[in-house]
N, C-alpha and C. Protein backbone atom coordinates (compact mmCIF):
# COMPACT_ATOMS: atom_id res chain seq x y z
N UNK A 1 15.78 -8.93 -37.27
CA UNK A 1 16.92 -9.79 -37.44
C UNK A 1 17.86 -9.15 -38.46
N UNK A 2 19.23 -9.22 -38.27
CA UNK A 2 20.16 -8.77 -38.93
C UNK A 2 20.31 -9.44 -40.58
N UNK A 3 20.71 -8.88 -41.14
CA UNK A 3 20.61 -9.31 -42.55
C UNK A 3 22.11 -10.68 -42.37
N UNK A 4 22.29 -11.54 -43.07
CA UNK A 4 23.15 -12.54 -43.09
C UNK A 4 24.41 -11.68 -43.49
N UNK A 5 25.56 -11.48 -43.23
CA UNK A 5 26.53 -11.28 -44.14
C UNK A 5 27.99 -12.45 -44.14
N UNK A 6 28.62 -12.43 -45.45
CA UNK A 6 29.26 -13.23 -45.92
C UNK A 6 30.86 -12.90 -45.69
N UNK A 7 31.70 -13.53 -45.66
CA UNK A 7 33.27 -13.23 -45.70
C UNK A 7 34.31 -14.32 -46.04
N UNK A 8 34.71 -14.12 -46.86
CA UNK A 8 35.97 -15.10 -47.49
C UNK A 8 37.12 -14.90 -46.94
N UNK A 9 38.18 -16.23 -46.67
CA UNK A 9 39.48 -15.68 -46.52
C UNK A 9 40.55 -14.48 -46.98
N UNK A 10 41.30 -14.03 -46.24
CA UNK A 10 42.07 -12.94 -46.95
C UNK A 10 42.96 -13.55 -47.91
N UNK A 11 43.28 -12.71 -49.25
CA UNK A 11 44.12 -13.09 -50.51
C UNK A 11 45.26 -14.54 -49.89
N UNK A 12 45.87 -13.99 -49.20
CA UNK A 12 46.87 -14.91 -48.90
C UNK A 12 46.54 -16.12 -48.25
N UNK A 13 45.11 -16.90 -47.75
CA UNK A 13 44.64 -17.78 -47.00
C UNK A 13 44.50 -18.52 -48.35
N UNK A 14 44.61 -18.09 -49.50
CA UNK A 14 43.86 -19.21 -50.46
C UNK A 14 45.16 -18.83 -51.86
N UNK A 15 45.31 -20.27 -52.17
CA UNK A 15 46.39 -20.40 -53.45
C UNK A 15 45.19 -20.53 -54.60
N UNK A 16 45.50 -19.92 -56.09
CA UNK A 16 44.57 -19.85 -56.82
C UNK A 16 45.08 -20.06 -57.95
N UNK A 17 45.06 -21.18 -58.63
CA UNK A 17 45.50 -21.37 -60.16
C UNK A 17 44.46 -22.04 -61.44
N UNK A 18 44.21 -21.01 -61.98
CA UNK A 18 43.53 -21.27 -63.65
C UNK A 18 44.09 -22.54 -64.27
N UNK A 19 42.89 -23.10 -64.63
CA UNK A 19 43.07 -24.27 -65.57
C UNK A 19 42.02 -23.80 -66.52
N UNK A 20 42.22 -23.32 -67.53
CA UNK A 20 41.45 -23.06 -68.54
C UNK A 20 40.19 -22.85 -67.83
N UNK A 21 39.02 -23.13 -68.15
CA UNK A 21 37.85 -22.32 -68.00
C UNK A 21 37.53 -22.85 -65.94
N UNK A 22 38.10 -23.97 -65.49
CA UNK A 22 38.36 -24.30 -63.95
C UNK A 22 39.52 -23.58 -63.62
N UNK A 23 38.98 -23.67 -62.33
CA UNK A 23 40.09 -22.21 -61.35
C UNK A 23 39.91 -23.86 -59.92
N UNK A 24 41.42 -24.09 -59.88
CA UNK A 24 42.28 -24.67 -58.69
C UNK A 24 42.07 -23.77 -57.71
N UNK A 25 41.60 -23.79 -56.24
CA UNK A 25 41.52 -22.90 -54.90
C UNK A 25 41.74 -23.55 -54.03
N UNK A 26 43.36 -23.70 -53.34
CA UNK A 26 43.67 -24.31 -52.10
C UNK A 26 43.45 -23.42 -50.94
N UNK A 27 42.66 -23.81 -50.12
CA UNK A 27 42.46 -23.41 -48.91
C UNK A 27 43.30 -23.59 -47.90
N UNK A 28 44.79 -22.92 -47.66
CA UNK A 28 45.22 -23.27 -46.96
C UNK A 28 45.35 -23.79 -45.23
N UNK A 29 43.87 -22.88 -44.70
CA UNK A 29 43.74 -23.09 -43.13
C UNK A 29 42.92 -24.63 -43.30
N UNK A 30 42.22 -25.27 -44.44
CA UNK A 30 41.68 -26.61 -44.35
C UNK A 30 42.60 -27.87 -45.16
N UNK A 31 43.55 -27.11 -45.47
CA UNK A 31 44.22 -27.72 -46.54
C UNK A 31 43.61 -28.81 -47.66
N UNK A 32 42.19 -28.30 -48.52
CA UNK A 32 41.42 -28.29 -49.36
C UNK A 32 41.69 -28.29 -50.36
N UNK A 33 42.00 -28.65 -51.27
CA UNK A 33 41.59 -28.32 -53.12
C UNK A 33 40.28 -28.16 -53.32
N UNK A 34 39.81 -26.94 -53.90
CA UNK A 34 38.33 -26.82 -54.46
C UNK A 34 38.64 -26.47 -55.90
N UNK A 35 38.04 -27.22 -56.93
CA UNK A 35 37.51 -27.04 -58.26
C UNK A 35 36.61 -26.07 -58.45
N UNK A 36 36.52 -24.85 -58.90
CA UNK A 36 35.09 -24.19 -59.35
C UNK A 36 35.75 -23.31 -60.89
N UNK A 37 34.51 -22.67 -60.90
CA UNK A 37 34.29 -21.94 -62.32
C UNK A 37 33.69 -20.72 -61.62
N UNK A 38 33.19 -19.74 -62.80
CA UNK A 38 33.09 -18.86 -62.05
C UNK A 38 32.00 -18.69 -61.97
N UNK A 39 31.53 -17.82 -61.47
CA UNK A 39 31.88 -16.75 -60.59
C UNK A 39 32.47 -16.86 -58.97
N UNK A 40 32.59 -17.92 -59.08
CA UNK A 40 33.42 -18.59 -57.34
C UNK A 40 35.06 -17.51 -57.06
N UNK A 41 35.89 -17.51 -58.36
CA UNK A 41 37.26 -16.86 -57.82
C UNK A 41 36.60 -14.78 -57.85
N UNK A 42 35.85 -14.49 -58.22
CA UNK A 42 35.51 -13.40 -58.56
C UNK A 42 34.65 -12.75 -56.99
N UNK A 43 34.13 -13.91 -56.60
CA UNK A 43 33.03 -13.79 -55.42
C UNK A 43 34.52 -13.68 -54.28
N UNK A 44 34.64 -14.69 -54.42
CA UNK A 44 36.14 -14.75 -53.42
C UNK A 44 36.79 -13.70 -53.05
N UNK A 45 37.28 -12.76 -53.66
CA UNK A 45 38.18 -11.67 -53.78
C UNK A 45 37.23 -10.58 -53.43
N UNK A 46 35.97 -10.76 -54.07
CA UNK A 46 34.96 -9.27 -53.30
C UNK A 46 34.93 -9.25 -52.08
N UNK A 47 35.12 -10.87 -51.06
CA UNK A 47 34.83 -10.83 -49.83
C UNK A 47 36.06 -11.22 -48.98
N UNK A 48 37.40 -11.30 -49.66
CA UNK A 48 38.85 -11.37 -49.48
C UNK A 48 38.64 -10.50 -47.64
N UNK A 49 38.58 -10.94 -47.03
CA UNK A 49 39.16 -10.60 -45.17
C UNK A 49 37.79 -9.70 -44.60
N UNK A 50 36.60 -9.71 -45.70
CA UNK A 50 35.74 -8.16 -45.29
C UNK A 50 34.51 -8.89 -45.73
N UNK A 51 33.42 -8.61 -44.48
CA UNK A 51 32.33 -8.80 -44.34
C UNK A 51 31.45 -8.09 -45.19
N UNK A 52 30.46 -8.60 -46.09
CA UNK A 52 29.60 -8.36 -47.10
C UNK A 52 28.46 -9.16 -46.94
N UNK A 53 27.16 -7.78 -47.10
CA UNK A 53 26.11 -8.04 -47.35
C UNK A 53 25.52 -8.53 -49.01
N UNK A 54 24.31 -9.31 -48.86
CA UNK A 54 24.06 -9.38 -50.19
C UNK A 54 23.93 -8.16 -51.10
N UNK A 55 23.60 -7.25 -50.45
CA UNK A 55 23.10 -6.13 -51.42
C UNK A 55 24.46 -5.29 -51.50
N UNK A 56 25.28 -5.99 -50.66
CA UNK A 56 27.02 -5.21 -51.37
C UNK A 56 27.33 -5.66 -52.39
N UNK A 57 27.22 -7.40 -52.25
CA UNK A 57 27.93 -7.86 -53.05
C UNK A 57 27.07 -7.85 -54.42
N UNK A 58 25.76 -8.00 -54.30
CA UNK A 58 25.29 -7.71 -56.16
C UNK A 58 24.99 -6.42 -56.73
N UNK A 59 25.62 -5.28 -55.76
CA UNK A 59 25.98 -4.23 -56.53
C UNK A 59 27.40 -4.11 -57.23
N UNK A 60 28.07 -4.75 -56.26
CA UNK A 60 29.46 -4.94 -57.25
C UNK A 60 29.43 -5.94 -58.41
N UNK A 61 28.74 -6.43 -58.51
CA UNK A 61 28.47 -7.58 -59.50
C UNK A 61 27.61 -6.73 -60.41
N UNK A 62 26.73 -6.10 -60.33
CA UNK A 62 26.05 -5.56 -61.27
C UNK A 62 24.50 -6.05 -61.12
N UNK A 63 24.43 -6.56 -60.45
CA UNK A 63 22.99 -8.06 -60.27
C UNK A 63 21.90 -7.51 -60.20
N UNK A 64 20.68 -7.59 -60.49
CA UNK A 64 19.28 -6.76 -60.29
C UNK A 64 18.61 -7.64 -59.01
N UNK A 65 17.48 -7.14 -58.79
CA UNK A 65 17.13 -7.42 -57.35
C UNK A 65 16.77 -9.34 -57.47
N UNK A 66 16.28 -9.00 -58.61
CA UNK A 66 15.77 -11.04 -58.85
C UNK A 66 16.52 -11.17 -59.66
N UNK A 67 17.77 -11.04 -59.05
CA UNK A 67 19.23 -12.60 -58.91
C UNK A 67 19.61 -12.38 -57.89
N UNK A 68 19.34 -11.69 -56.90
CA UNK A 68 19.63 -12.38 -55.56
C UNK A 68 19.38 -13.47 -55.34
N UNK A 69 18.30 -14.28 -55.22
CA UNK A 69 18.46 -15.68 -54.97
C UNK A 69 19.76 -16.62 -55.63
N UNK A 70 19.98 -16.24 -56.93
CA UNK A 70 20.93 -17.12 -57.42
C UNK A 70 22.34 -17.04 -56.55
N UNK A 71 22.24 -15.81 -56.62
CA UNK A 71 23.87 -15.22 -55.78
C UNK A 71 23.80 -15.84 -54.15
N UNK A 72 22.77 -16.04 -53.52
CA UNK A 72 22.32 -16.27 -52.14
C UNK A 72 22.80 -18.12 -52.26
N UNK A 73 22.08 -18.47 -53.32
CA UNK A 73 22.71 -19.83 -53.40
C UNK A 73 24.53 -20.15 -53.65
N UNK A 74 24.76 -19.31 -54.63
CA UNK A 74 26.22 -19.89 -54.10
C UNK A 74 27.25 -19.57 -53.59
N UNK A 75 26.67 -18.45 -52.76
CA UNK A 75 27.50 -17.95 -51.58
C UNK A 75 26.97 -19.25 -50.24
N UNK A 76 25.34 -19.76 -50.28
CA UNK A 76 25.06 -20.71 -49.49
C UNK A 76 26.29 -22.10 -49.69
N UNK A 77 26.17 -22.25 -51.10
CA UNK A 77 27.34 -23.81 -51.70
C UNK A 77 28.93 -22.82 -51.10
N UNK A 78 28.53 -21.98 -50.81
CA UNK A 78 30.42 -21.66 -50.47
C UNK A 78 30.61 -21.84 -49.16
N UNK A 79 29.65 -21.33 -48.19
CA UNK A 79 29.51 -21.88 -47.12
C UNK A 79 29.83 -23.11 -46.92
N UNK A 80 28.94 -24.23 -47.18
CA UNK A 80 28.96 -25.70 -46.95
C UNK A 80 30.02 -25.96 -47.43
N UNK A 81 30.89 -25.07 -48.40
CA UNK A 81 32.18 -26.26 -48.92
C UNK A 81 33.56 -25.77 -47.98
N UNK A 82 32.96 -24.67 -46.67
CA UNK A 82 34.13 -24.79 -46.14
C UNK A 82 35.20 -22.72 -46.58
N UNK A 83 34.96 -22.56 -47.98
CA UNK A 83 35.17 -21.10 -48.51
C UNK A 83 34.72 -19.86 -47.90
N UNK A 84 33.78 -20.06 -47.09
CA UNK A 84 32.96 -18.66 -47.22
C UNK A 84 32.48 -18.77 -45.53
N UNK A 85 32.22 -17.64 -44.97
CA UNK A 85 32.13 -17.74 -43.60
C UNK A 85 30.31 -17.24 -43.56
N UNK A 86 29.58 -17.51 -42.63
CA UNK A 86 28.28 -16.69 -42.85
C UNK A 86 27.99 -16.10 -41.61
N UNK A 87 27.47 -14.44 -41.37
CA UNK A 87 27.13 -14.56 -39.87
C UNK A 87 26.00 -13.59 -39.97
């Protein structure tokens, strides 16, 4: 079985404004407001229009092998909220 990989809208699908330590993310194709913190706007932009594996994305992050699960979870919460595509 193929490994899961992840993909976020491209830059321009999503409006993004800082509120102090919360980051505003309108989704424009659901027309959404999402509230998060980070690492949500940081994850976003690694997977901006381009399909990523886990082991892409926690090398760009820096991540050791046990925090994958953590990272697996909230790329999973990005999924369900509609952000994040999975295939």
């Amino acid at each position: 079985m193929a490994a899961t990989r992840y993909r976020a809208p491209v830059a321009e699908g999503l409006c993004v404004a800082p509120l102090d330590d919360l980051v505003a993310i309108y989704h424009r194709a659901s027309g959404l407001t999402h509230i998060v913190v980070a690492p949500v706007p940081e994850l976003l932009a690694a997977m901006a229009g381009e399909w990523r594996s886990i082991e892409a994305l926690a090398a760009a992050f820096g991540l050791a092998d046990d925090e994958h699960a953590a990272l697996i979870e909230r790329l999973d919460e990005l999924v369900a909220a509609g952000l994040v595509e999975a295939a």
